[in-house]
C-alpha atoms as a PDB file:
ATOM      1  CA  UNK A   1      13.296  46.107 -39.217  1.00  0.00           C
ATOM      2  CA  UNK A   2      12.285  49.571 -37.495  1.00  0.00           C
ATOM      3  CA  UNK A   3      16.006  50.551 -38.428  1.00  0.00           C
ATOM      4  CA  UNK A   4      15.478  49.689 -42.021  1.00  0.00           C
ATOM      5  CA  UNK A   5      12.258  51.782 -42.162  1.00  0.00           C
ATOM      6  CA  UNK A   6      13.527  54.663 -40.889  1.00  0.00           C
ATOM      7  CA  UNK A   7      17.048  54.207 -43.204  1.00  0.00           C
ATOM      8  CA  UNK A   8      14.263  54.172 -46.221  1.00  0.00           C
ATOM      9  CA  UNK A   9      12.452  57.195 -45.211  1.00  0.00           C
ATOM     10  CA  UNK A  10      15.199  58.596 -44.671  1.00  0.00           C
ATOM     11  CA  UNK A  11      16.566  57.901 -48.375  1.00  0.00           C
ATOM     12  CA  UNK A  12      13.349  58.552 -49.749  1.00  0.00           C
ATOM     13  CA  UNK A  13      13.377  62.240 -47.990  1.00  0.00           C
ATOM     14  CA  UNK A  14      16.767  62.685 -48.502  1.00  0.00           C
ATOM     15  CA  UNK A  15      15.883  61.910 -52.332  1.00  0.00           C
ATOM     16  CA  UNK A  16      12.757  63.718 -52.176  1.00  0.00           C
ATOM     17  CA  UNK A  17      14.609  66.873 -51.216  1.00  0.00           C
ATOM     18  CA  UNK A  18      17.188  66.454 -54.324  1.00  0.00           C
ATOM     19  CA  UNK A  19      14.541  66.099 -56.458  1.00  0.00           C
ATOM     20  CA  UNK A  20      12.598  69.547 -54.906  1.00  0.00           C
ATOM     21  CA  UNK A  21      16.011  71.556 -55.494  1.00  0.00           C
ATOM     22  CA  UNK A  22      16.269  70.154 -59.258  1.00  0.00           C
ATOM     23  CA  UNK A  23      12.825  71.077 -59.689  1.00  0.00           C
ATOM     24  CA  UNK A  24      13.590  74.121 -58.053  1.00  0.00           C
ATOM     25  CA  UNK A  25      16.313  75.048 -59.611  1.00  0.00           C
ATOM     26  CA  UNK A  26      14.637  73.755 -63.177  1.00  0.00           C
ATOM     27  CA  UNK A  27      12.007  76.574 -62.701  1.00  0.00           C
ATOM     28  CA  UNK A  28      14.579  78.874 -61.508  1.00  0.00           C
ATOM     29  CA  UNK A  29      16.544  77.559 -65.220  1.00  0.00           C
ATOM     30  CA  UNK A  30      12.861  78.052 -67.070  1.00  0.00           C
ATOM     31  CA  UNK A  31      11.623  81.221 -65.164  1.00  0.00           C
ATOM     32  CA  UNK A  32      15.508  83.257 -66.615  1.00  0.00           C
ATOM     33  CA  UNK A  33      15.033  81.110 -69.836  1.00  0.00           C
ATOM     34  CA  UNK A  34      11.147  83.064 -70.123  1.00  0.00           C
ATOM     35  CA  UNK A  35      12.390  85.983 -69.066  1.00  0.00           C
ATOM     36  CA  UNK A  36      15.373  86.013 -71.877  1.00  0.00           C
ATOM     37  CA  UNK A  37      12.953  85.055 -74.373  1.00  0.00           C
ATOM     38  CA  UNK A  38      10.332  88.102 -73.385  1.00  0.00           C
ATOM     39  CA  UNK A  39      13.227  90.951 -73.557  1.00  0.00           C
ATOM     40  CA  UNK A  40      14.444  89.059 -76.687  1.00  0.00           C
ATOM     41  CA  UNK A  41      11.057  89.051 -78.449  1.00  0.00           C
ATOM     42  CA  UNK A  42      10.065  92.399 -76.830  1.00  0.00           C
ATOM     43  CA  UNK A  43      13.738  93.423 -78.981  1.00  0.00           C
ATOM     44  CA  UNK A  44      12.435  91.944 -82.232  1.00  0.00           C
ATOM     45  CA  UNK A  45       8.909  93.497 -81.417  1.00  0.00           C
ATOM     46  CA  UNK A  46      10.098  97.196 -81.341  1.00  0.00           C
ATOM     47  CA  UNK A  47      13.152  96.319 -84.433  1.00  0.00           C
ATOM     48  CA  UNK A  48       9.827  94.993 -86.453  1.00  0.00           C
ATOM     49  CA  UNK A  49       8.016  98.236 -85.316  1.00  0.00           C
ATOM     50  CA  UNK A  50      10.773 100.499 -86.532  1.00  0.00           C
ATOM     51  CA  UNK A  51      10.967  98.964 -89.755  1.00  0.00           C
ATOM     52  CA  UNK A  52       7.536  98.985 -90.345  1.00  0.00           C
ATOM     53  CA  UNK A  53       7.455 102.625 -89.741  1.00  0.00           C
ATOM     54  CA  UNK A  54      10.004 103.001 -92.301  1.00  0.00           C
ATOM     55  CA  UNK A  55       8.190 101.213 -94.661  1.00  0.00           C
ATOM     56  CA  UNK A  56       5.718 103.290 -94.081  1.00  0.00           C
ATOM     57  CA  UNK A  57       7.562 106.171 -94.844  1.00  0.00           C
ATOM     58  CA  UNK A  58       9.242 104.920 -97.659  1.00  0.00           C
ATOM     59  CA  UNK A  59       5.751 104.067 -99.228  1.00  0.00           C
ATOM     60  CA  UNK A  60       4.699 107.846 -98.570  1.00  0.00           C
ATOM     61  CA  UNK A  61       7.684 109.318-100.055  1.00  0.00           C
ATOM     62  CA  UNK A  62       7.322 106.593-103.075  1.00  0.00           C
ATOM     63  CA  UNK A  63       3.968 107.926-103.170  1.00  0.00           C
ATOM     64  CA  UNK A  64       4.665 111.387-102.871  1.00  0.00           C
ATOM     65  CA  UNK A  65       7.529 110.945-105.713  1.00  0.00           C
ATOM     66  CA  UNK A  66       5.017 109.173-107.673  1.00  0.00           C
ATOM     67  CA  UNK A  67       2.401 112.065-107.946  1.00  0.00           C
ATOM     68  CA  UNK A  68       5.494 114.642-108.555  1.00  0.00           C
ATOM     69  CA  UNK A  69       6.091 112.101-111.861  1.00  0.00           C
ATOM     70  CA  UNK A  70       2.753 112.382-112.913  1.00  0.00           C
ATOM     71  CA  UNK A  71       2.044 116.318-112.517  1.00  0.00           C
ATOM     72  CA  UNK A  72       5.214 116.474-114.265  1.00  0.00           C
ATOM     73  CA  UNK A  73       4.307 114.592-116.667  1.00  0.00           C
ATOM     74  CA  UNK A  74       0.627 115.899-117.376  1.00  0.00           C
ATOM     75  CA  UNK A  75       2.498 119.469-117.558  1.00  0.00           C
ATOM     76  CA  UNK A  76       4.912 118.657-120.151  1.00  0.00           C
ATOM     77  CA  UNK A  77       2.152 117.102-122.289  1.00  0.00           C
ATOM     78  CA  UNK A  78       0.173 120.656-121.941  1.00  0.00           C
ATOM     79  CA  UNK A  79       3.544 122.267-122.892  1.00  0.00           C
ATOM     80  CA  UNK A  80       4.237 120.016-126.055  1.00  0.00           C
ATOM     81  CA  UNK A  81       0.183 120.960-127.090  1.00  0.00           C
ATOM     82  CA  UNK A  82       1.183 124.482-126.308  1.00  0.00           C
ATOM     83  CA  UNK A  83       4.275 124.237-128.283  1.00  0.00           C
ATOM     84  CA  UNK A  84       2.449 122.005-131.069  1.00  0.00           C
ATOM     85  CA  UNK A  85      -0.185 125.139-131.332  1.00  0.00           C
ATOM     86  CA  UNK A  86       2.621 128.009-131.142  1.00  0.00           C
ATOM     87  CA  UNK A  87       4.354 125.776-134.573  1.00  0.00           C
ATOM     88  CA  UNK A  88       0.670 125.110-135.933  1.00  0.00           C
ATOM     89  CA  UNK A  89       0.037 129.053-135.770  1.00  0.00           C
ATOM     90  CA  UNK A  90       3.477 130.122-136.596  1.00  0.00           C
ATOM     91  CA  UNK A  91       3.399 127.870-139.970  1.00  0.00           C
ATOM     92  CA  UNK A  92      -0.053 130.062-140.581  1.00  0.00           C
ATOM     93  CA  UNK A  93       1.630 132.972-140.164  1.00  0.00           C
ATOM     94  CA  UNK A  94       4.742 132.584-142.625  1.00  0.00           C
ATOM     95  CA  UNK A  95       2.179 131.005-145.207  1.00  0.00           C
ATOM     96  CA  UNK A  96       0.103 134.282-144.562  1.00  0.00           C
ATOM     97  CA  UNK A  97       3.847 136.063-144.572  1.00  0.00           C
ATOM     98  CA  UNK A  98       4.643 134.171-148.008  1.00  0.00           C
ATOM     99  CA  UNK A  99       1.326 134.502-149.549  1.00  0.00           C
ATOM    100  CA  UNK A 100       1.542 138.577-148.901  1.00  0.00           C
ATOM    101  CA  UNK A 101       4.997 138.654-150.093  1.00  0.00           C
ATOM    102  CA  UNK A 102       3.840 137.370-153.527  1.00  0.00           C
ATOM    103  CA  UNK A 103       0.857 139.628-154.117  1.00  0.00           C
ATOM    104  CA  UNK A 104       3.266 142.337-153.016  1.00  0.00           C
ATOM    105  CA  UNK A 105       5.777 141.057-155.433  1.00  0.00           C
ATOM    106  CA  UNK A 106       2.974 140.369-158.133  1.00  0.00           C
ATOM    107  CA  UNK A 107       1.545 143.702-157.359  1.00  0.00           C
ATOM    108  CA  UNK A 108       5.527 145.285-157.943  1.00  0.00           C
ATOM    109  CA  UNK A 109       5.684 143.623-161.222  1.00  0.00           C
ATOM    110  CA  UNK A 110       2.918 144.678-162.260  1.00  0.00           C
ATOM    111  CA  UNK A 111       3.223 148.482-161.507  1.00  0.00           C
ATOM    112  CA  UNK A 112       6.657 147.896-162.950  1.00  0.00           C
ATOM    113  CA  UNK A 113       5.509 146.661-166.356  1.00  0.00           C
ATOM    114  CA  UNK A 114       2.653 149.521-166.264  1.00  0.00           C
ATOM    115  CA  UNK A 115       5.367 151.395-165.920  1.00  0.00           C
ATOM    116  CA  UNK A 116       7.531 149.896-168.585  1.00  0.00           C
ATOM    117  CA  UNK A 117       4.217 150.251-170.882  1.00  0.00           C
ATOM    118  CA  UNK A 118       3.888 154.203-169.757  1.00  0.00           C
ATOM    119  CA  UNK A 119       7.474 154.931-170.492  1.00  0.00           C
ATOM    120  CA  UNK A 120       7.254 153.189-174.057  1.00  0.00           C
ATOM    121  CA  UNK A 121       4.192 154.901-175.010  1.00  0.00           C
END
């Protein structure tokens, strides 16, 4: 009976001790597991990092490229209303030019015929 005791105490330390080095060597297997995990998600950390940053960047320069357009485009507009006043004041000008040229033709007839009328006289 004392024989059988011991024998079972014996198993039951003997067991005992298997289950402390799988529990052991679970933690050991959870512990490397954790750690792998950290350095992987400290990986995808800094990768999400760096592509935030160029992003950012990306948005800036957009941004930048953006304004560019529309200072362009706000220039070009003053240059078609510059170029819309240059024709608007160069039409004057050749009407001005035409209507000149008439009275100056008019005005070359008519000395003409006065002199037509002197000569026939």
């Amino acid at each position: 009976d004392q024989k059988d005791k011991i024998a079972e105490a014996h198993d039951d330390l003997q067991k005992s001790r298997q289950d402390a080095k799988l529990s052991q060597a679970e933690q050991t297997r959870i512990l490397t597991e954790k750690s792998q995990l950290e350095r992987k998600f400290e990986k995808e950390h800094k990768t999400v990092i760096y592509f935030q940053q160029l992003l950012e960047d990306a948005k800036a320069a957009s941004n930048a490229s953006q304004n560019e357009v529309q200072s362009l485009k706000k220039e070009i507009d003053n240059f078609k209303r510059r170029e819309d006043q240059a024709r608007r004041q160069l039409d004057a000008l050749e009407r001005e030019k035409n209507m000149h040229l008439n009275r100056i033709q008019r005005t070359h007839d008519e000395a003409k015929k006065v002199d037509e009328e002197v000569m026939h006289q």
